[in-house]
C-alpha atoms as a PDB file:
ATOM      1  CA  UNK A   1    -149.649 181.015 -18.860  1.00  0.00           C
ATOM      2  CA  UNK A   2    -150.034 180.091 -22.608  1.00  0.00           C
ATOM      3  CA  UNK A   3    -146.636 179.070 -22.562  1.00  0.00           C
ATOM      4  CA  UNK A   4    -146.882 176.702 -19.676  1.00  0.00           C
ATOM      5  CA  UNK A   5    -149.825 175.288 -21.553  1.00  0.00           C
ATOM      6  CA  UNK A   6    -147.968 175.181 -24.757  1.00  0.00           C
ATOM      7  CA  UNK A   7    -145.423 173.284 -23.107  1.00  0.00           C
ATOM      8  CA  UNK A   8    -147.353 170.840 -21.296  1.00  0.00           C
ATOM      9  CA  UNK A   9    -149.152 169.691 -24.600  1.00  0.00           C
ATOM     10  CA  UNK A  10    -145.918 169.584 -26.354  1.00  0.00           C
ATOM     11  CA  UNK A  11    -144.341 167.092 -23.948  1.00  0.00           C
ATOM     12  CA  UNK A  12    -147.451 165.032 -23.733  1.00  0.00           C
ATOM     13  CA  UNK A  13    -147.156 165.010 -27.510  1.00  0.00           C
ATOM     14  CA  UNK A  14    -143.755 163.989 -27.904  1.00  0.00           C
ATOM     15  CA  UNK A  15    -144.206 161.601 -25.431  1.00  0.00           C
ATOM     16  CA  UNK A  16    -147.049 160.058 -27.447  1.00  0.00           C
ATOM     17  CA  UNK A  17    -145.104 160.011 -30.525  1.00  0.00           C
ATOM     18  CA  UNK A  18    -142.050 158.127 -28.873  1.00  0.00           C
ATOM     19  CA  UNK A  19    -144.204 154.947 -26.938  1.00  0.00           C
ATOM     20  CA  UNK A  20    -145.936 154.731 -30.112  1.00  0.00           C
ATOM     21  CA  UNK A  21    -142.492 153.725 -31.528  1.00  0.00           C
ATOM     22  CA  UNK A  22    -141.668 151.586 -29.033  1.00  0.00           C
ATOM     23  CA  UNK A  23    -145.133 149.759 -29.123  1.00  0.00           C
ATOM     24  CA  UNK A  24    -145.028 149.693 -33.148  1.00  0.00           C
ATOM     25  CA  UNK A  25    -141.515 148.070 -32.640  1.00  0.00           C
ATOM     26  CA  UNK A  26    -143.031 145.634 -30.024  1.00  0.00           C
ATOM     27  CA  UNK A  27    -145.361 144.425 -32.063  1.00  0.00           C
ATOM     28  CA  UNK A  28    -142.895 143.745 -34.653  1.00  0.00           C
ATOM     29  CA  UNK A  29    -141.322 141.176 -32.012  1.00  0.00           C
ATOM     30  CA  UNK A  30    -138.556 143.341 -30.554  1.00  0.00           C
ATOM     31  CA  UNK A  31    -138.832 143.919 -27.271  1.00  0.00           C
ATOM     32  CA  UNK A  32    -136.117 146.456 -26.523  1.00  0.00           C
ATOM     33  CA  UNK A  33    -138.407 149.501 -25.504  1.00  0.00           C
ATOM     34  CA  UNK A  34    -140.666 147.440 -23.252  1.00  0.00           C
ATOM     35  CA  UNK A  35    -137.440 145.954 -21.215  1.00  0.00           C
ATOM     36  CA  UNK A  36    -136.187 149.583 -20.663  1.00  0.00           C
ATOM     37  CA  UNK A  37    -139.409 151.230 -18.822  1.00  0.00           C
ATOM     38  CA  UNK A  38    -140.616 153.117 -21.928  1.00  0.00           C
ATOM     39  CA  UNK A  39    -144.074 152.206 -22.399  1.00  0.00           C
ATOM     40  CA  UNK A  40    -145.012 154.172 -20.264  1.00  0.00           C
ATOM     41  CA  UNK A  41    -146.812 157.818 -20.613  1.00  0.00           C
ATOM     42  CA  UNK A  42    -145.173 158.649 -17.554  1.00  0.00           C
ATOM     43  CA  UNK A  43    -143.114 161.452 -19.337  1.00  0.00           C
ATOM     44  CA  UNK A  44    -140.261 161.443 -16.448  1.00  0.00           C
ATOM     45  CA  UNK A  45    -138.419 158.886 -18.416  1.00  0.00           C
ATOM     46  CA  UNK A  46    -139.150 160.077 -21.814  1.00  0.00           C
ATOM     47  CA  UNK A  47    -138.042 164.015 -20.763  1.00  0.00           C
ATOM     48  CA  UNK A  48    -134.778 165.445 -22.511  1.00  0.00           C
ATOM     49  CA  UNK A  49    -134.524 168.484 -20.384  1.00  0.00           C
ATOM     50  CA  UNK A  50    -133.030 170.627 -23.425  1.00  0.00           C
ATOM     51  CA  UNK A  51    -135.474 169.237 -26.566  1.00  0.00           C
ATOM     52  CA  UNK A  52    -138.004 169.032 -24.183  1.00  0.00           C
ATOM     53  CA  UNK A  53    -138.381 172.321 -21.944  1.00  0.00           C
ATOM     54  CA  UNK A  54    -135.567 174.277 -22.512  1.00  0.00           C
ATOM     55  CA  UNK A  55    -135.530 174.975 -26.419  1.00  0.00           C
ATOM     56  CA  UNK A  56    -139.619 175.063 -26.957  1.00  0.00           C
ATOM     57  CA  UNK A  57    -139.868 177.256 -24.097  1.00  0.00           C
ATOM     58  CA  UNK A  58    -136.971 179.975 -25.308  1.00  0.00           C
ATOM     59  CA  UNK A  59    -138.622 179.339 -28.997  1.00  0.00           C
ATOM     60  CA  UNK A  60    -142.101 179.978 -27.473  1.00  0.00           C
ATOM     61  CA  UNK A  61    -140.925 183.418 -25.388  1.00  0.00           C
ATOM     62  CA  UNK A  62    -139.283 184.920 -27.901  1.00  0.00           C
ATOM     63  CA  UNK A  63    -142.097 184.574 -30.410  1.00  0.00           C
ATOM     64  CA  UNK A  64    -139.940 182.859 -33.358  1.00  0.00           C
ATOM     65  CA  UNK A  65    -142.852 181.286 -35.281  1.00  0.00           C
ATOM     66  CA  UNK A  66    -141.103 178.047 -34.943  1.00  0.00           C
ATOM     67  CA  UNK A  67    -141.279 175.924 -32.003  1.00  0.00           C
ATOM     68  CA  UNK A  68    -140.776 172.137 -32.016  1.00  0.00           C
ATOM     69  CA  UNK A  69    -139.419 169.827 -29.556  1.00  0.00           C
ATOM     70  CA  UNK A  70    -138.180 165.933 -28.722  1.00  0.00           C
ATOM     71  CA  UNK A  71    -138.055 163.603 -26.085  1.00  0.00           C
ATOM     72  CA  UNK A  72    -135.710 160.603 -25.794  1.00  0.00           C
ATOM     73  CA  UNK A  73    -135.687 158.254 -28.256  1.00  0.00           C
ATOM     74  CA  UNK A  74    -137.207 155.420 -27.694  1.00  0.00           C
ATOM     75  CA  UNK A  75    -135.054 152.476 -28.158  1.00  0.00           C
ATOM     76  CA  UNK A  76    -135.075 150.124 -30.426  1.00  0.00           C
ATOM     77  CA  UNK A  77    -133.262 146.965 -32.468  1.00  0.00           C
ATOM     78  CA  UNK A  78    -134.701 146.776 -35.681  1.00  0.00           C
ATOM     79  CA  UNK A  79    -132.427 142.861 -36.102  1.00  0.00           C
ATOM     80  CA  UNK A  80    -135.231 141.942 -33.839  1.00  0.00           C
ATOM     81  CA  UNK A  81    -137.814 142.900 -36.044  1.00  0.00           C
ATOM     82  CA  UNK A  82    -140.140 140.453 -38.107  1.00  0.00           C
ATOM     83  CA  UNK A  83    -140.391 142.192 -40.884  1.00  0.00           C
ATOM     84  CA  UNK A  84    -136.438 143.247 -41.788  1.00  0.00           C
ATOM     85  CA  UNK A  85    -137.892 144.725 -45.230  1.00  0.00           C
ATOM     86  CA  UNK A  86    -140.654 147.037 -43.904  1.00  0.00           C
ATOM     87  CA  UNK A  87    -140.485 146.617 -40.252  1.00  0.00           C
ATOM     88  CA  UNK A  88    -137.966 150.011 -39.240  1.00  0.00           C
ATOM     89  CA  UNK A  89    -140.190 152.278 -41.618  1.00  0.00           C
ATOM     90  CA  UNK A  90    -142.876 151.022 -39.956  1.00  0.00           C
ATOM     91  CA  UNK A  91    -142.051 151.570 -36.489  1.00  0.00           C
ATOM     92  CA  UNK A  92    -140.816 155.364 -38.151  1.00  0.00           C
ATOM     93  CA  UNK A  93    -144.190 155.932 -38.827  1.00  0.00           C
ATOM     94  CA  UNK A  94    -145.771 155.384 -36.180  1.00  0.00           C
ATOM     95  CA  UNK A  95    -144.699 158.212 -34.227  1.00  0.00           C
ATOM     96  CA  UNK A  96    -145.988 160.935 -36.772  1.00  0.00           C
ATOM     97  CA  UNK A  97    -149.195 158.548 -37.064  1.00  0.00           C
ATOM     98  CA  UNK A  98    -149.883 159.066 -33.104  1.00  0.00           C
ATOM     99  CA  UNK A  99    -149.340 162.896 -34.370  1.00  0.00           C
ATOM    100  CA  UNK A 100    -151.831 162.980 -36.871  1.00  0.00           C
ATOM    101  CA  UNK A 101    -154.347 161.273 -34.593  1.00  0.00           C
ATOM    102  CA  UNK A 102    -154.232 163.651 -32.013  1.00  0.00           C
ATOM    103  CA  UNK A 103    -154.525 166.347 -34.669  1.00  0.00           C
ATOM    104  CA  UNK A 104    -157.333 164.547 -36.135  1.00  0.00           C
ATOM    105  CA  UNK A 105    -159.316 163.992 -33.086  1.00  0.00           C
ATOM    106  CA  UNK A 106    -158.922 167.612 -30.931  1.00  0.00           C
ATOM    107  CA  UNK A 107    -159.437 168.996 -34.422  1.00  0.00           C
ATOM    108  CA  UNK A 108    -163.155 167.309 -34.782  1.00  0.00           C
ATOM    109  CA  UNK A 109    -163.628 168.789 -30.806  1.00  0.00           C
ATOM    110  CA  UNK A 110    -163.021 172.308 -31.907  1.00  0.00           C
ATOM    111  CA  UNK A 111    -165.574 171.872 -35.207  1.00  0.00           C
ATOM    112  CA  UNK A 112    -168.054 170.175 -32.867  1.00  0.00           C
ATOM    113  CA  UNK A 113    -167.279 172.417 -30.062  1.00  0.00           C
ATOM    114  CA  UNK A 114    -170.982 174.392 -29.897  1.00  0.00           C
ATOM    115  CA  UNK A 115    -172.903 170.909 -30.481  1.00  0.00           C
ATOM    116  CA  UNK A 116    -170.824 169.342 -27.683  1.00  0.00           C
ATOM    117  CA  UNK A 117    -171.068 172.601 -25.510  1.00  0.00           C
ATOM    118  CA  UNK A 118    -167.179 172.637 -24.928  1.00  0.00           C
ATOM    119  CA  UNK A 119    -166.259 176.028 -23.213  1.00  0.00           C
ATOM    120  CA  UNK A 120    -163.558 178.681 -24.618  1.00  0.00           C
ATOM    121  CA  UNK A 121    -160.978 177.514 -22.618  1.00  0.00           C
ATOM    122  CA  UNK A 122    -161.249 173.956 -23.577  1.00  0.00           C
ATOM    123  CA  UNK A 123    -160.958 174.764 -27.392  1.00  0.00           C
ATOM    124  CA  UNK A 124    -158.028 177.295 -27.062  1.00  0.00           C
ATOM    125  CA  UNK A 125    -156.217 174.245 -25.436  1.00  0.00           C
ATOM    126  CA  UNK A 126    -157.261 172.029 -27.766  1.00  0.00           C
ATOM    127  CA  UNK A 127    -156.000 174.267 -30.764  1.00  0.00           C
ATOM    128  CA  UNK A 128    -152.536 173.947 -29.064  1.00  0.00           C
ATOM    129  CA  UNK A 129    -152.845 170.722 -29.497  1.00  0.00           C
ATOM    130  CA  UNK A 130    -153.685 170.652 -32.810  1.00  0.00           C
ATOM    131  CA  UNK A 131    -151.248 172.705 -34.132  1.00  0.00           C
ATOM    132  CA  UNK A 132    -147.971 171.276 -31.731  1.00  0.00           C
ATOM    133  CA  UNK A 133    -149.113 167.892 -33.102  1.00  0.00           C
ATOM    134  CA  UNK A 134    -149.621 168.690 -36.822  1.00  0.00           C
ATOM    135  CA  UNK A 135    -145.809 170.553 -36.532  1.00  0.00           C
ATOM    136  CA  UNK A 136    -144.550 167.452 -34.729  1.00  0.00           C
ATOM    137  CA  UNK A 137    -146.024 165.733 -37.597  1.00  0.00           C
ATOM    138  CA  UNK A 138    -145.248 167.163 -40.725  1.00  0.00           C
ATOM    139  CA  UNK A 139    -141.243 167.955 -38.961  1.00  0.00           C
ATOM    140  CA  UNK A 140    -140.863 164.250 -38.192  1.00  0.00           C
ATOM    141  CA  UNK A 141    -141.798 163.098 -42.159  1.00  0.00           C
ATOM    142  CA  UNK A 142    -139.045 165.450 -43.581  1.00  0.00           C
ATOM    143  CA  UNK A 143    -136.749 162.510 -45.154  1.00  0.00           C
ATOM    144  CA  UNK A 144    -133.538 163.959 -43.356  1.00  0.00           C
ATOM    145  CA  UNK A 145    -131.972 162.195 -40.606  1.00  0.00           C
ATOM    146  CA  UNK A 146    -132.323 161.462 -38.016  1.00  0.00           C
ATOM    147  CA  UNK A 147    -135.917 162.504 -38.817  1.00  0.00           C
ATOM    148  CA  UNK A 148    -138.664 159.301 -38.523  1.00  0.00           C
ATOM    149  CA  UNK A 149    -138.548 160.190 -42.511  1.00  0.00           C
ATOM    150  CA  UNK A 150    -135.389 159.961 -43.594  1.00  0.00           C
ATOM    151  CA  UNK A 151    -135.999 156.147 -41.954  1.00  0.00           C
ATOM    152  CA  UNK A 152    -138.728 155.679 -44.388  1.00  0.00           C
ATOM    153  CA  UNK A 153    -137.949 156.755 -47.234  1.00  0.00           C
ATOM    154  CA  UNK A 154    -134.858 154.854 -47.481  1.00  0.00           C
ATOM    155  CA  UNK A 155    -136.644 151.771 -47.165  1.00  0.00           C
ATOM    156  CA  UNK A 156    -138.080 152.164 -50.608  1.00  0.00           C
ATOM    157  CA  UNK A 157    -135.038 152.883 -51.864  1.00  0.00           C
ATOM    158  CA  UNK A 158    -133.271 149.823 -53.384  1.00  0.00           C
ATOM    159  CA  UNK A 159    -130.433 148.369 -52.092  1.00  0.00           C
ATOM    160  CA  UNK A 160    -127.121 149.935 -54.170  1.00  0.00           C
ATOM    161  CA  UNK A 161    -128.276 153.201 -53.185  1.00  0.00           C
ATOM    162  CA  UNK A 162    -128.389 152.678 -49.398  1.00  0.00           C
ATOM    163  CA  UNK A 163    -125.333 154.519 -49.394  1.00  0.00           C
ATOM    164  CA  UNK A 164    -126.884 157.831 -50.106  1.00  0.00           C
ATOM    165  CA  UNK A 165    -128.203 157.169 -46.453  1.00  0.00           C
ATOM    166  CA  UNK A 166    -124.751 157.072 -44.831  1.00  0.00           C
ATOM    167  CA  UNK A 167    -124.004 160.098 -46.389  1.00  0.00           C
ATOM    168  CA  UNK A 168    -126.737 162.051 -45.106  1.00  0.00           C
ATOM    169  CA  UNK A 169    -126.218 160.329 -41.878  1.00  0.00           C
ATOM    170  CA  UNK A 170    -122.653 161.561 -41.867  1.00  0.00           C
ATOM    171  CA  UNK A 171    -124.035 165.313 -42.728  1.00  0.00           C
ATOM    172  CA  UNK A 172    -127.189 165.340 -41.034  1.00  0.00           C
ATOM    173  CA  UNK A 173    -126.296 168.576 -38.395  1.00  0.00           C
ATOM    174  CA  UNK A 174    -126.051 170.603 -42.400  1.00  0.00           C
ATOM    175  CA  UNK A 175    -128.954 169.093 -43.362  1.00  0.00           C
ATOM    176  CA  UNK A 176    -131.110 169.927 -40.884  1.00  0.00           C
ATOM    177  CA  UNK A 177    -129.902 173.700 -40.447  1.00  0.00           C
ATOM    178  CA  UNK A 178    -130.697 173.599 -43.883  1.00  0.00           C
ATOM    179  CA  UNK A 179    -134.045 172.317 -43.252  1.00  0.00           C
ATOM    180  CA  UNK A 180    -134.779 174.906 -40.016  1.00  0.00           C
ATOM    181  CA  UNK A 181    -133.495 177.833 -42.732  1.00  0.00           C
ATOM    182  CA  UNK A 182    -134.957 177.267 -45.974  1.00  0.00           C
ATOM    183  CA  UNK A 183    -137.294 174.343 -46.001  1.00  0.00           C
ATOM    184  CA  UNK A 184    -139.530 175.090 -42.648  1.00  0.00           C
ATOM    185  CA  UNK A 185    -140.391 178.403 -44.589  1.00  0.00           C
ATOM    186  CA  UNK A 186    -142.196 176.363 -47.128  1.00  0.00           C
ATOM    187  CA  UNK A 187    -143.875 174.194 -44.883  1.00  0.00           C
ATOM    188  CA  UNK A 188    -145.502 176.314 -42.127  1.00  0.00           C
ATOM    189  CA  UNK A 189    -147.843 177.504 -44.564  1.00  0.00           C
ATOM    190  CA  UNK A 190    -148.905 174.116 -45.436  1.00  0.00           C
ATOM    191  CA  UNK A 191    -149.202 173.601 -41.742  1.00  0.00           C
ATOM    192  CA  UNK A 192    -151.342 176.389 -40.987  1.00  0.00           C
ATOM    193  CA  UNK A 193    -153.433 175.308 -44.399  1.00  0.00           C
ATOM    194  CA  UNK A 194    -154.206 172.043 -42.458  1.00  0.00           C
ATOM    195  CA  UNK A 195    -154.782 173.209 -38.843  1.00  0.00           C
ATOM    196  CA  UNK A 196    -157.691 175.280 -40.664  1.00  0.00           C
ATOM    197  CA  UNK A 197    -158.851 172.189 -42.922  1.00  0.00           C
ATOM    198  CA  UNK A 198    -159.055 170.084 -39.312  1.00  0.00           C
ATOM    199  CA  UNK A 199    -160.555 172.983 -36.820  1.00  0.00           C
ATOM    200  CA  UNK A 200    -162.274 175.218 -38.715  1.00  0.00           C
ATOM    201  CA  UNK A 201    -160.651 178.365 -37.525  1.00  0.00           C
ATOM    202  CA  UNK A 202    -159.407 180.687 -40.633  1.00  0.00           C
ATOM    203  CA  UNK A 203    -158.721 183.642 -38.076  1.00  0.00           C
ATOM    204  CA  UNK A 204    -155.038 182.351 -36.442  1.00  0.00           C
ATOM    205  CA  UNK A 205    -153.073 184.909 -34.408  1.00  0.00           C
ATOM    206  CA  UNK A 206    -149.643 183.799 -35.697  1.00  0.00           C
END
């Protein structure tokens, strides 16, 4: 049953994080997302059957200590975009920033949980979502393609070495084994430092 759950709040999630791109990007002036039906948090059109339900839920059951997930991506034409210097790292963004909100707002529910009177079952869910979001979060700002990252950190690179991008762009399967093998190792900690900063909880079954 924790799985289902786990599931469920994982797809809401990444459903979250990919409108919020497509509303950061209309606000920017391009329209693309809103013309294709994905403003929506209906997740039937957002739902990649593998990155959404297949791979969490295998990564979940067998107990990996890893478990992440994606939706479609939204789309989007960042020509159409106001702001050509900032305007693609800032639609980038905002999908961990819908992330980090989530995280930021279930977390204050679990540390206010008593004073509110919230029962057990609410604030097991609600570390779920905590944690799925703060993952999605932190995974998304990893500056390797086709991570929302990699997207802005090359905008503050200067122009001559744009190239560096192609590259990784080219070599971005190596780059994120790479990342799943050596780098996640390093960050899960930080992760689990952060869930407990947010909710309170220092005792985590993981």
């Amino acid at each position: 049953m924790e799985v289902f759950f786990a599931i469920i709040i994982l797809i809401i999630s990444v459903v979250i994080h990919e409108v919020s791109h497509g509303y950061a990007a209309d606000a920017q002036g391009d329209p693309t997302a809103r013309l294709a039906g994905r403003l929506t948090l209906n997740p039937v059109p957002h739902i990649d059957i593998l990155g959404s339900i297949v791979i969490p839920g295998l990564l979940l059951l067998t107990g990996s200590g890893f478990v992440i997930g994606w939706a479609k991506p939204v789309p989007f034409n960042p020509y159409n975009l106001r702001n050509q210097r900032w305007g693609e790292a800032l639609v980038a963004a905002a999908g961990p920033a819908s992330n980090i909100l989530l995280a930021v707002i279930f977390g204050l529910l679990i540390r206010f949980s008593d004073f509110l009177s919230l029962p057990e079952s609410f604030v097991a869910l609600s570390a779920y979502v905590v944690l799925i979001n703060l993952v999605l979060a932190v995974f998304n700002l990893m500056p390797f393609p086709p991570l929302d990252g990699s997207k802005i950190f090359f905008s503050f690179l200067p122009a001559r070495f744009q190239y560096i991008r192609g590259i990784f762009e080219k070599n971005w399967l190596l780059v994120f084994i790479i990342f799943v093998l050596v780098i996640w190792q390093i960050l899960f900690p930080v992760i689990i430092f952060l869930f407990k900063i947010l909710t309170g909880i220092t005792n985590i079954g993981l």
